[in-house]
C-alpha atoms as a PDB file:
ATOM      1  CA  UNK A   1       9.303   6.949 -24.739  1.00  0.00           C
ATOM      2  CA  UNK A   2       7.465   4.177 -24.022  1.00  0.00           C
ATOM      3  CA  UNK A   3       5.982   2.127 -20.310  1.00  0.00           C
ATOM      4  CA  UNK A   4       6.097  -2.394 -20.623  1.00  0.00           C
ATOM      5  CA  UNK A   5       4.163  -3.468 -18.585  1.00  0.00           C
ATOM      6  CA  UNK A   6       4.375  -7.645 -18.361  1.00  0.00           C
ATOM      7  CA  UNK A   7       2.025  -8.963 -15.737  1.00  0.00           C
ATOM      8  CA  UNK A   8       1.248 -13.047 -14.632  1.00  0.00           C
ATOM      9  CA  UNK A   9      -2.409 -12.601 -14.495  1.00  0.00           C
ATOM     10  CA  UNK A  10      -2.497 -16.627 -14.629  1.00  0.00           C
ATOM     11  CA  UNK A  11      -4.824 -17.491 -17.461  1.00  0.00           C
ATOM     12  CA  UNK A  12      -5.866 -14.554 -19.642  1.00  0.00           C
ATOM     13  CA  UNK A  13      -9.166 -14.929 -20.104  1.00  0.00           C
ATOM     14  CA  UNK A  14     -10.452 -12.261 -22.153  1.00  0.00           C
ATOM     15  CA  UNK A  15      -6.930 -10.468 -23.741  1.00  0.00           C
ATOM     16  CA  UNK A  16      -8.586  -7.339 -24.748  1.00  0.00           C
ATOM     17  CA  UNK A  17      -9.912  -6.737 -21.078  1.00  0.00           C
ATOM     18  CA  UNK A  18      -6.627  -7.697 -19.254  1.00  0.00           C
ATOM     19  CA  UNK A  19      -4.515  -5.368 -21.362  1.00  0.00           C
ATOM     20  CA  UNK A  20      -7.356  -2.472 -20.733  1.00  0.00           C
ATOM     21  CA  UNK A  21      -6.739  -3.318 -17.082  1.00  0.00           C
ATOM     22  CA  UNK A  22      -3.085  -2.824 -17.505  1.00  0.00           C
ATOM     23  CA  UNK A  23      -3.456   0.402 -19.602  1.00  0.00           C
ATOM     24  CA  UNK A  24      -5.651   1.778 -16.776  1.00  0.00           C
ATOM     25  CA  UNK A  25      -3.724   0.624 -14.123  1.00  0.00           C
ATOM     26  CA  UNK A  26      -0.550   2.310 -15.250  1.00  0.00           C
ATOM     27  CA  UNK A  27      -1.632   5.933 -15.064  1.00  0.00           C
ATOM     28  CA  UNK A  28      -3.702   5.740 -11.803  1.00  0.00           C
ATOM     29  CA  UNK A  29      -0.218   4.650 -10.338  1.00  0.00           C
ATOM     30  CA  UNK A  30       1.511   7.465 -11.924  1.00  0.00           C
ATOM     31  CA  UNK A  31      -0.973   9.747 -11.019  1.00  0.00           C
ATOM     32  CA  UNK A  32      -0.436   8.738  -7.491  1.00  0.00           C
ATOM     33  CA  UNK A  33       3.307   8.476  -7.893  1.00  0.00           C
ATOM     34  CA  UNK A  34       3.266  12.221  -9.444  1.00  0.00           C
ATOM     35  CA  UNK A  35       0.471  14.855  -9.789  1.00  0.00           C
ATOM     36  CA  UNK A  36      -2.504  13.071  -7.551  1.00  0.00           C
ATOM     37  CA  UNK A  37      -2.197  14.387  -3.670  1.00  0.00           C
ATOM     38  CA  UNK A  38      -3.992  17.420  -2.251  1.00  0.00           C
ATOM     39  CA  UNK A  39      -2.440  20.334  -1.130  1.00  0.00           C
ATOM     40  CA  UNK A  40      -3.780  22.126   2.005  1.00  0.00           C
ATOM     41  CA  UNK A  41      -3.206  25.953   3.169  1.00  0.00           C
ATOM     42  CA  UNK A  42      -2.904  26.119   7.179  1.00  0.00           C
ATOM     43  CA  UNK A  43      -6.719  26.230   7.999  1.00  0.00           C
ATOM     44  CA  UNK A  44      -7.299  22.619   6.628  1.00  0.00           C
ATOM     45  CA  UNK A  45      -9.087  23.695   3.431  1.00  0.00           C
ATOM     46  CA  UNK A  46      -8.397  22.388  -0.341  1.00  0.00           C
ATOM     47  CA  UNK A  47      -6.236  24.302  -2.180  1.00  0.00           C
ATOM     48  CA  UNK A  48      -6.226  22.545  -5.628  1.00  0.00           C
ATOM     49  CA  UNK A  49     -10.222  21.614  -5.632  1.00  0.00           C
ATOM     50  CA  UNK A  50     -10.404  21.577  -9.181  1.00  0.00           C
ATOM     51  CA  UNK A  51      -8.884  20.020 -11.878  1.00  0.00           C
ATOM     52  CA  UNK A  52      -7.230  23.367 -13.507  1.00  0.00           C
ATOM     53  CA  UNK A  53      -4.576  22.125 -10.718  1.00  0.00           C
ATOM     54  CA  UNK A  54      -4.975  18.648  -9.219  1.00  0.00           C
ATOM     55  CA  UNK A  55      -3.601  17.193 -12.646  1.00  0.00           C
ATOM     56  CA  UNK A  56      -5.013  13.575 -13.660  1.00  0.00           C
ATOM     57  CA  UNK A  57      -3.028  12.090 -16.115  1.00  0.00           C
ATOM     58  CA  UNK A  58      -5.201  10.972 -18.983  1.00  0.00           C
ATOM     59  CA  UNK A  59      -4.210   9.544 -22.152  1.00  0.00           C
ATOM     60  CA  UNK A  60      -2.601  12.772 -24.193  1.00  0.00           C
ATOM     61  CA  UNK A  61       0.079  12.603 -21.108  1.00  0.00           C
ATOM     62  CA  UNK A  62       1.212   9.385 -21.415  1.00  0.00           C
ATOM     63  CA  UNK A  63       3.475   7.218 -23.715  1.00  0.00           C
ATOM     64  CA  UNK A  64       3.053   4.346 -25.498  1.00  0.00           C
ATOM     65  CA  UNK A  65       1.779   1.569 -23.371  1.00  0.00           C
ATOM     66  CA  UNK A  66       2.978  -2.130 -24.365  1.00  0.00           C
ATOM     67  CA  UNK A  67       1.232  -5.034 -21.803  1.00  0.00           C
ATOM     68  CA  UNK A  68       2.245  -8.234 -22.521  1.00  0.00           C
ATOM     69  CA  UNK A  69       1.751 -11.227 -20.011  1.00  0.00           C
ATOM     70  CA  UNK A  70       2.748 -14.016 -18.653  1.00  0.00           C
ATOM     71  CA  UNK A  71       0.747 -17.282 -19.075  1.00  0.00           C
ATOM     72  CA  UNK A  72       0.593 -19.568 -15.934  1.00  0.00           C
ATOM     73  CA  UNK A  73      -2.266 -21.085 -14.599  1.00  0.00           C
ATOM     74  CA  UNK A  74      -3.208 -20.329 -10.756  1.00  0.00           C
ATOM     75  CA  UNK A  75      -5.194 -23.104  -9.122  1.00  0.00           C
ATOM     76  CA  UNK A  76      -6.656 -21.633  -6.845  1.00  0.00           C
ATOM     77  CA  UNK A  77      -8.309 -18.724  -9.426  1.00  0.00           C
ATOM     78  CA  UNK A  78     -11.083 -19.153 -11.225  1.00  0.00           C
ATOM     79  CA  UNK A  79     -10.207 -20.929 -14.490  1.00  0.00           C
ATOM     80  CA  UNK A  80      -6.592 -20.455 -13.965  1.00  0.00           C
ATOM     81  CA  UNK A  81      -6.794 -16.624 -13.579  1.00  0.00           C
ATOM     82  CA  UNK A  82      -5.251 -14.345 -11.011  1.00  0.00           C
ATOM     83  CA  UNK A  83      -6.016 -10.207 -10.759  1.00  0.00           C
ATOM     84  CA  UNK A  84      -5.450  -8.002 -14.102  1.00  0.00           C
ATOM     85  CA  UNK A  85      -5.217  -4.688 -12.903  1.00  0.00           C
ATOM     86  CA  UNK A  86      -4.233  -5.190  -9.158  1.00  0.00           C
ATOM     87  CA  UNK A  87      -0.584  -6.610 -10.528  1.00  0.00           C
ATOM     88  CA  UNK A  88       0.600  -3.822 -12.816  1.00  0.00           C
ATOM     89  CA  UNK A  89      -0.887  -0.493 -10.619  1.00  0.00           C
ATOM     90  CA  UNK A  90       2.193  -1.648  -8.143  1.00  0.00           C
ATOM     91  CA  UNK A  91       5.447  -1.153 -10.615  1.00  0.00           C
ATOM     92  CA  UNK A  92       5.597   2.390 -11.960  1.00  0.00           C
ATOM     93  CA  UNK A  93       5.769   3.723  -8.243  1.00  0.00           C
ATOM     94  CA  UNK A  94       9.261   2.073  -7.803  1.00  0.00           C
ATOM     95  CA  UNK A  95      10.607   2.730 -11.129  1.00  0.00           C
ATOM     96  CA  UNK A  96       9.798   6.479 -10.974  1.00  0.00           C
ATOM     97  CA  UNK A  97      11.668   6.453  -7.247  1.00  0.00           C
ATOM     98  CA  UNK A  98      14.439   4.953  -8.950  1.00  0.00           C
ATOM     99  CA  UNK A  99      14.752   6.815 -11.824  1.00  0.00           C
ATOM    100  CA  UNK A 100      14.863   9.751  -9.286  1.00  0.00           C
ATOM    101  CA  UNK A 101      17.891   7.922  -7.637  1.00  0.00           C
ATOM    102  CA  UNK A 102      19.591   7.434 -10.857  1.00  0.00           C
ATOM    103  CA  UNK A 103      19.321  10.955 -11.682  1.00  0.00           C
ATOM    104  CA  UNK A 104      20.204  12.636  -8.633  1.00  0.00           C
ATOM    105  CA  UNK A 105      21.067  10.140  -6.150  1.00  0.00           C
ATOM    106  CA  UNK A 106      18.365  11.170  -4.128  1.00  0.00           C
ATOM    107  CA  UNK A 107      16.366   8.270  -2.606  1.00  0.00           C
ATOM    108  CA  UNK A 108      12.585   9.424  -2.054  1.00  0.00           C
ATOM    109  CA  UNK A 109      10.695   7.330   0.613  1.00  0.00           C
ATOM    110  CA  UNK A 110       7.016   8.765   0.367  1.00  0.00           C
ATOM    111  CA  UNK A 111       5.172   9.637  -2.248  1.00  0.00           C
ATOM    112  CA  UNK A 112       4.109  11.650  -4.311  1.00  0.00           C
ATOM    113  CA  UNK A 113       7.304  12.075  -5.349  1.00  0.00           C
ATOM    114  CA  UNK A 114       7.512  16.348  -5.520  1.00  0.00           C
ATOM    115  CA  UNK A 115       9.948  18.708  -6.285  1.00  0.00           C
ATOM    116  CA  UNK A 116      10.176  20.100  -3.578  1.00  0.00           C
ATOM    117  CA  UNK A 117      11.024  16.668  -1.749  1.00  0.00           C
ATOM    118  CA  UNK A 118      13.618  15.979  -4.331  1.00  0.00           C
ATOM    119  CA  UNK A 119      15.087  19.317  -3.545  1.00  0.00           C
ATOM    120  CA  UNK A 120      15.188  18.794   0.205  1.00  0.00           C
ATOM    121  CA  UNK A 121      16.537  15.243  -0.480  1.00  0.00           C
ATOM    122  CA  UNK A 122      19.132  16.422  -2.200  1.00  0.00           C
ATOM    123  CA  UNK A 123      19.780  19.399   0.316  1.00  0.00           C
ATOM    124  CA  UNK A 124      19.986  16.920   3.061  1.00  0.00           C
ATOM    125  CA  UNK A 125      22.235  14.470   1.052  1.00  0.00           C
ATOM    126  CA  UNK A 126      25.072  17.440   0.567  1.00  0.00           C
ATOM    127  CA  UNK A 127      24.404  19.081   3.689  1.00  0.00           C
ATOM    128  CA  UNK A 128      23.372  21.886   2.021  1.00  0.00           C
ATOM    129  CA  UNK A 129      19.627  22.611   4.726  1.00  0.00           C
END
């Protein structure tokens, strides 16, 4: 398995840092996607206030990360450059929802994406409530 990340970041200035930005970006949007959102019982409190179950993905959970980029130059950035890490945290939310649609033909509209709302998705789609 494996996540590509390409990104027009106009001019890379420093490589190492832009592809850092990339790698960090691209969990942080999973996590959102996925395992990030708090769960609340019917008084308001926290249910998951620890991390034993509010699950941040860190780097033993993911795949191999490959960032490449595209080179342009933006004139209105500084030296040519546009955002690093702004530009890739958007595209893993999509794929995931459509890798969900692929798989089940279920099309999930807010996130996280659950279980339980792929369930009910695909309850509703074969009127099954």
């Amino acid at each position: 398995n494996k996540i590509v990340s390409v990104t027009d970041c106009g001019q890379v200035i420093n490589p190492q840092m832009s592809e850092g930005q990339a790698e960090g970006a691209i969990p942080q949007s999973l996590g959102m996607v996925l395992s990030e959102f708090m769960i609340f019982d019917e008084k308001g409190r926290a249910v998951n206030r620890n991390f034993e179950n509010y699950h941040i993905y860190t780097a033993i959970d993911m795949p191999e990360i490959v960032t490449e980029f595209v080179h342009t130059h933006e004139p209105s950035g500084p030296f040519g450059a546009k955002a690093a890490a702004e530009i890739p945290i958007n595209a893993p939310a999509p794929a995931v929802v459509n890798a969900v649609y692929n798989a089940c033909g279920v099309r999930i509209r807010e996130l996280p994406i659950t279980p339980e709302a792929v369930l009910t998705g695909f309850l509703n789609m074969n009127n099954l409530k």
